[in-house]
C-alpha atoms as a PDB file:
ATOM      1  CA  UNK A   1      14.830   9.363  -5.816  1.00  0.00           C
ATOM      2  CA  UNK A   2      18.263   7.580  -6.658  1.00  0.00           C
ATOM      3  CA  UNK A   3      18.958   6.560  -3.719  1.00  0.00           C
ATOM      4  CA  UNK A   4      16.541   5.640  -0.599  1.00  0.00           C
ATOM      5  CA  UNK A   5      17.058   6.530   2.635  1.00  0.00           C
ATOM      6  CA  UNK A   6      16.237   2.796   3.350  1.00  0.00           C
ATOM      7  CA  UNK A   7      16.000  -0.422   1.098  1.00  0.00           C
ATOM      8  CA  UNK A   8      14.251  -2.967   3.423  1.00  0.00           C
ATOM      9  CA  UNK A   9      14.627  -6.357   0.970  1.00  0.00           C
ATOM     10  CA  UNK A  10      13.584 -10.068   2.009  1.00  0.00           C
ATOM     11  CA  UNK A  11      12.676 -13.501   0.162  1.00  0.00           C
ATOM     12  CA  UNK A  12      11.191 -16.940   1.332  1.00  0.00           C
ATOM     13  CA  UNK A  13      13.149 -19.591  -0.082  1.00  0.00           C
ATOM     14  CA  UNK A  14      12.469 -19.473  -3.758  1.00  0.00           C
ATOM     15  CA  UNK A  15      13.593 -15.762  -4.168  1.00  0.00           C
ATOM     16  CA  UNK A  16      16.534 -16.296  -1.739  1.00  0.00           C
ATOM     17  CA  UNK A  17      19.077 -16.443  -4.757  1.00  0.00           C
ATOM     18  CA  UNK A  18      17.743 -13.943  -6.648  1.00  0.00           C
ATOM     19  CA  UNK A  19      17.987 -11.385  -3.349  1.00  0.00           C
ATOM     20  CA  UNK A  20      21.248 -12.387  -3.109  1.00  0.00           C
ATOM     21  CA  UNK A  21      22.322 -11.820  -6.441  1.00  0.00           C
ATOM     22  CA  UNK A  22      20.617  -8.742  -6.234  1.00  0.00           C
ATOM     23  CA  UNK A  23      22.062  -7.014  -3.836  1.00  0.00           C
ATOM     24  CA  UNK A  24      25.755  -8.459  -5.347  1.00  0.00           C
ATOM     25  CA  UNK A  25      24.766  -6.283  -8.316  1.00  0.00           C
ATOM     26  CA  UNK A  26      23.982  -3.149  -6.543  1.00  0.00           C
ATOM     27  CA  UNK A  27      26.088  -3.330  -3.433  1.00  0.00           C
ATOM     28  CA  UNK A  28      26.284   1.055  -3.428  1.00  0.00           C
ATOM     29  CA  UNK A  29      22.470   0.742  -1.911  1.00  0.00           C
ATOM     30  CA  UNK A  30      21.579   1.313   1.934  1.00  0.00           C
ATOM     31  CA  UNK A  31      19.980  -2.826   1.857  1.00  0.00           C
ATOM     32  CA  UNK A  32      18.634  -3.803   5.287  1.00  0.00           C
ATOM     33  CA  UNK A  33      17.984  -7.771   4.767  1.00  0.00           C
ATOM     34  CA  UNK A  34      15.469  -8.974   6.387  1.00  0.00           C
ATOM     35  CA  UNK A  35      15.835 -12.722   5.398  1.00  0.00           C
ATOM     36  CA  UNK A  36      15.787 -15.723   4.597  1.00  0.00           C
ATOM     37  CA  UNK A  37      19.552 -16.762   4.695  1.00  0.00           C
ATOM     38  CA  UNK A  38      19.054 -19.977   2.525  1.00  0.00           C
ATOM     39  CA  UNK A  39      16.743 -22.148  -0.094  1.00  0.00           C
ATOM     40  CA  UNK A  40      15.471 -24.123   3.146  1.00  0.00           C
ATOM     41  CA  UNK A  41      11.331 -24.001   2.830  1.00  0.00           C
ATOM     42  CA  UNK A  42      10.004 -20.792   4.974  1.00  0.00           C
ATOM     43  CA  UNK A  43       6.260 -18.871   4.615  1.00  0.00           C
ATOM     44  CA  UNK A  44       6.468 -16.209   2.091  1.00  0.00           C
ATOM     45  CA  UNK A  45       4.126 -13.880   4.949  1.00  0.00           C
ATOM     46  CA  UNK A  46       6.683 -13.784   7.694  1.00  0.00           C
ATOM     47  CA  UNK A  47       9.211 -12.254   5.157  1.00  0.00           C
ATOM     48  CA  UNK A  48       6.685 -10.012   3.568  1.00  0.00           C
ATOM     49  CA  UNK A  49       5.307  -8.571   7.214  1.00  0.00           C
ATOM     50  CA  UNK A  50       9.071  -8.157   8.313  1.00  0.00           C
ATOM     51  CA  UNK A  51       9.618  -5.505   5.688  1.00  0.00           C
ATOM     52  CA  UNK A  52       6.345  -4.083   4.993  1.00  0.00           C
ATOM     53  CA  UNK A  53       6.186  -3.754   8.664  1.00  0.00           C
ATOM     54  CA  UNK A  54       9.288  -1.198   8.694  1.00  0.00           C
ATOM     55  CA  UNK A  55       7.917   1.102   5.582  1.00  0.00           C
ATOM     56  CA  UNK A  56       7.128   4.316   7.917  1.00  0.00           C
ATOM     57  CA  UNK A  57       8.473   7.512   5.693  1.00  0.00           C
ATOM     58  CA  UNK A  58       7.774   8.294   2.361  1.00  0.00           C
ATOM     59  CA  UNK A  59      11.569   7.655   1.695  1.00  0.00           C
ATOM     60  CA  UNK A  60      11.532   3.812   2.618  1.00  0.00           C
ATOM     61  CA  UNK A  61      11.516   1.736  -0.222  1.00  0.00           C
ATOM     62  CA  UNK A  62      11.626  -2.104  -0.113  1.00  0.00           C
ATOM     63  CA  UNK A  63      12.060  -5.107  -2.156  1.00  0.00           C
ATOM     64  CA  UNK A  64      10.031  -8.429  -1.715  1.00  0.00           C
ATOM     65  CA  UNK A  65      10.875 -11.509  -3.711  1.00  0.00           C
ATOM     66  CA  UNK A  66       9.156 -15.126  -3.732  1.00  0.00           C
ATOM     67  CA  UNK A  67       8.672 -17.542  -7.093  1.00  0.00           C
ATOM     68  CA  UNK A  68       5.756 -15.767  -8.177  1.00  0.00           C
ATOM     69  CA  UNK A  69       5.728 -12.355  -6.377  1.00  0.00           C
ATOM     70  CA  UNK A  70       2.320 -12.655  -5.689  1.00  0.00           C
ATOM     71  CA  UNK A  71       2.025 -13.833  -2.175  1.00  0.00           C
ATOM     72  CA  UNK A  72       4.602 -10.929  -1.511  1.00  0.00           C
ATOM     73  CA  UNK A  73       2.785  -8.381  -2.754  1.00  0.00           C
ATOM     74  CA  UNK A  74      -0.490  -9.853  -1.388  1.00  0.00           C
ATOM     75  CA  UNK A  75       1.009 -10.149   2.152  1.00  0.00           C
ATOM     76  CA  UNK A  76       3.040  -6.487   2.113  1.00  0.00           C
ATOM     77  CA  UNK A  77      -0.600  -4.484   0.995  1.00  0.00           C
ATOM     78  CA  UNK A  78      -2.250  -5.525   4.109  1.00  0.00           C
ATOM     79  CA  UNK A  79      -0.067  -3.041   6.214  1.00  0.00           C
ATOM     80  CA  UNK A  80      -1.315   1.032   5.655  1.00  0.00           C
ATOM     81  CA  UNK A  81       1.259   2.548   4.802  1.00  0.00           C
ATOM     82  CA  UNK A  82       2.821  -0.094   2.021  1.00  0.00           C
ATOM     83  CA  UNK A  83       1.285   0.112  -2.354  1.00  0.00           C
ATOM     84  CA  UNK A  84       3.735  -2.917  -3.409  1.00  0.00           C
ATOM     85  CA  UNK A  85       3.543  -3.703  -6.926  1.00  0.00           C
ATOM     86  CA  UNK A  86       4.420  -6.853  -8.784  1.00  0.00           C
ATOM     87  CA  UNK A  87       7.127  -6.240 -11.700  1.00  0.00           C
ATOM     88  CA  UNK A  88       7.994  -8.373 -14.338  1.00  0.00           C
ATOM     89  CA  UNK A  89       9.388  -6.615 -16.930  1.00  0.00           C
ATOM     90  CA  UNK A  90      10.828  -2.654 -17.075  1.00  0.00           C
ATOM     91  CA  UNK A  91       7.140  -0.846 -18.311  1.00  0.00           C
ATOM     92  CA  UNK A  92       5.047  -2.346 -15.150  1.00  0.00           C
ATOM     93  CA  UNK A  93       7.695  -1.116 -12.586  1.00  0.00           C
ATOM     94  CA  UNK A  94       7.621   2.144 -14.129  1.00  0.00           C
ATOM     95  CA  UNK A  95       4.155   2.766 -13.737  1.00  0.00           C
ATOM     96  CA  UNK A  96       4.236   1.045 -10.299  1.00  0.00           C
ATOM     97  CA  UNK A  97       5.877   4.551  -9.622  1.00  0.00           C
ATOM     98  CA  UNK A  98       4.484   6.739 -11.934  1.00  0.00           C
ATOM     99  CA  UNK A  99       1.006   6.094 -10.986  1.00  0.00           C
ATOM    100  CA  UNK A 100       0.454   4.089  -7.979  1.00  0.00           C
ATOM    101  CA  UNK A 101       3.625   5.415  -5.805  1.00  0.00           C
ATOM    102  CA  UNK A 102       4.311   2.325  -4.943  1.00  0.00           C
ATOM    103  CA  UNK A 103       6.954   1.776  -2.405  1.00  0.00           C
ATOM    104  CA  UNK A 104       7.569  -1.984  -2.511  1.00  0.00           C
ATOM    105  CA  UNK A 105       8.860  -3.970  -5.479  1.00  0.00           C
ATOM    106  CA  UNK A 106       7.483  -7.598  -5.628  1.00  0.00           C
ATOM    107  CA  UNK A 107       9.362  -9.588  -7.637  1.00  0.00           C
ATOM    108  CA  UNK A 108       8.975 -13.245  -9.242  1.00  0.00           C
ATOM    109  CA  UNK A 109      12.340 -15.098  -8.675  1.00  0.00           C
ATOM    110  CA  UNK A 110      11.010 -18.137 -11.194  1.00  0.00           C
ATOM    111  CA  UNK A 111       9.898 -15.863 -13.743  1.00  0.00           C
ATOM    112  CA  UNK A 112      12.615 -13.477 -14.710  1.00  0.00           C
ATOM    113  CA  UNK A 113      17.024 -13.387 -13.990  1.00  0.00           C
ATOM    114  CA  UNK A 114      19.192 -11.330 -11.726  1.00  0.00           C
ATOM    115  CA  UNK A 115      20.055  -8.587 -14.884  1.00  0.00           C
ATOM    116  CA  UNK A 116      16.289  -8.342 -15.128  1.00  0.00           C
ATOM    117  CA  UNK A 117      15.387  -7.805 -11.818  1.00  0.00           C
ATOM    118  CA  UNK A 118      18.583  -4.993 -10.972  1.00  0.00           C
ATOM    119  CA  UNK A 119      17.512  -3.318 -14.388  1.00  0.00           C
ATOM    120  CA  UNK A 120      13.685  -3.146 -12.734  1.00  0.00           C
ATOM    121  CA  UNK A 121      15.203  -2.084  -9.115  1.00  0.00           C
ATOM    122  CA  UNK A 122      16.636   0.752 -10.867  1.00  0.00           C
ATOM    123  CA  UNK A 123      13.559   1.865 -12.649  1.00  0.00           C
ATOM    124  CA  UNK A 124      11.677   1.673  -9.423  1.00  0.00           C
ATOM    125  CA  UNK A 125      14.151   3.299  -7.212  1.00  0.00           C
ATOM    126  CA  UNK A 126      14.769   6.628 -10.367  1.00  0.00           C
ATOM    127  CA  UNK A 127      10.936   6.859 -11.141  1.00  0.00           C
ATOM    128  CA  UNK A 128       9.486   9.543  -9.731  1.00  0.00           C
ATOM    129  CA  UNK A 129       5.180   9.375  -8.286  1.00  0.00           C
ATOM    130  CA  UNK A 130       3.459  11.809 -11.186  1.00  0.00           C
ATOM    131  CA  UNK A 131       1.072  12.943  -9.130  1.00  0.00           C
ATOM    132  CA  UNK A 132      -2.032  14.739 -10.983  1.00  0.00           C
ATOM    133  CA  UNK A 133      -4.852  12.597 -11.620  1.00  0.00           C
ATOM    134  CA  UNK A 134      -2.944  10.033 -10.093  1.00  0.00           C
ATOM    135  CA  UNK A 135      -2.806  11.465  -6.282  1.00  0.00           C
ATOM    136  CA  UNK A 136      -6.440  11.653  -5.943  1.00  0.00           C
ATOM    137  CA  UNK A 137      -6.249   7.694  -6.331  1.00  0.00           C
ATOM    138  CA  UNK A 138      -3.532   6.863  -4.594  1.00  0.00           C
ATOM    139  CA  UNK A 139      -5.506   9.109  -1.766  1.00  0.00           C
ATOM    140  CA  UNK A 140      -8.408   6.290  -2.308  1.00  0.00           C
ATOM    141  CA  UNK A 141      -6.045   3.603  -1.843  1.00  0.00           C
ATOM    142  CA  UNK A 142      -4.823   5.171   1.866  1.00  0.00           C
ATOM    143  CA  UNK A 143      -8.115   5.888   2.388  1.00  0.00           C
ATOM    144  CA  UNK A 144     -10.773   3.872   1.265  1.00  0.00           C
ATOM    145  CA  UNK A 145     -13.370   5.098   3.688  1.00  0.00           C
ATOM    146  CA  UNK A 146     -15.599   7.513   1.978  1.00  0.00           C
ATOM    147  CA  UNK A 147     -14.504   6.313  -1.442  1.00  0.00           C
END
């Protein structure tokens, strides 16, 4: 997938710049922003339900940024049909897709640049889910009852 159908993105106030910068560097995507609109102090969760809550088809992809990425990610797995992944460099993000399907990208504003992040957007957005061994656990992970 080169291009989602939908690319739900949204930051608290540490990853607000980086968002911003992201979405300067790839302005030929379908971004839905979600917020924040500045560097004033907001809770990571609200921003991380807003677009987590949105993921409904397979073809929704979204893009969650704080300073760490890990109160993202933590926030955007509670909701069913969301497997967000933190990425910090190019060989996690790939197997974010390649074996987990995931269909959020967390990322950690403090941690790496705008070229960074864009270069890791566009390994998560090309990658395609392998499947295989993989699908049987990604099954678990939808459906942990019975597990």
């Amino acid at each position: 997938m080169t291009n989602p159908t939908r690319l739900l993105i949204a930051a608290d106030h540490a990853g607000f710049e980086l968002k911003e910068q992201l979405k300067q560097l790839r302005p030929d995507l379908p971004w839905e922003d979600f917020g924040t609109t500045s560097t004033e102090r907001v809770d990571y969760p609200d921003y991380a339900y807003k677009v987590a809550s949105q993921i409904q088809k397979p073809t929704d992809r979204g893009v969650l940024i704080c300073g760490s990425g890990q109160g993202m990610m933590i926030g955007a797995n509670r909701f069913p049909k969301v497997r967000a992944a933190l990425a910090w460099m190019p060989a996690i993000a790939t197997l974010a897709r390649t074996h987990n399907d995931a269909n959020v990208l967390c990322l950690p504003a403090r941690f790496i640049d705008a070229k960074q992040a864009a270069e890791m957007l566009d390994i998560f957005l090309k990658t395609e889910f392998e499947g295989g061994r993989h699908a049987d656990r990604v099954h678990k992970l939808t459906n942990p009852i019975g597990c």
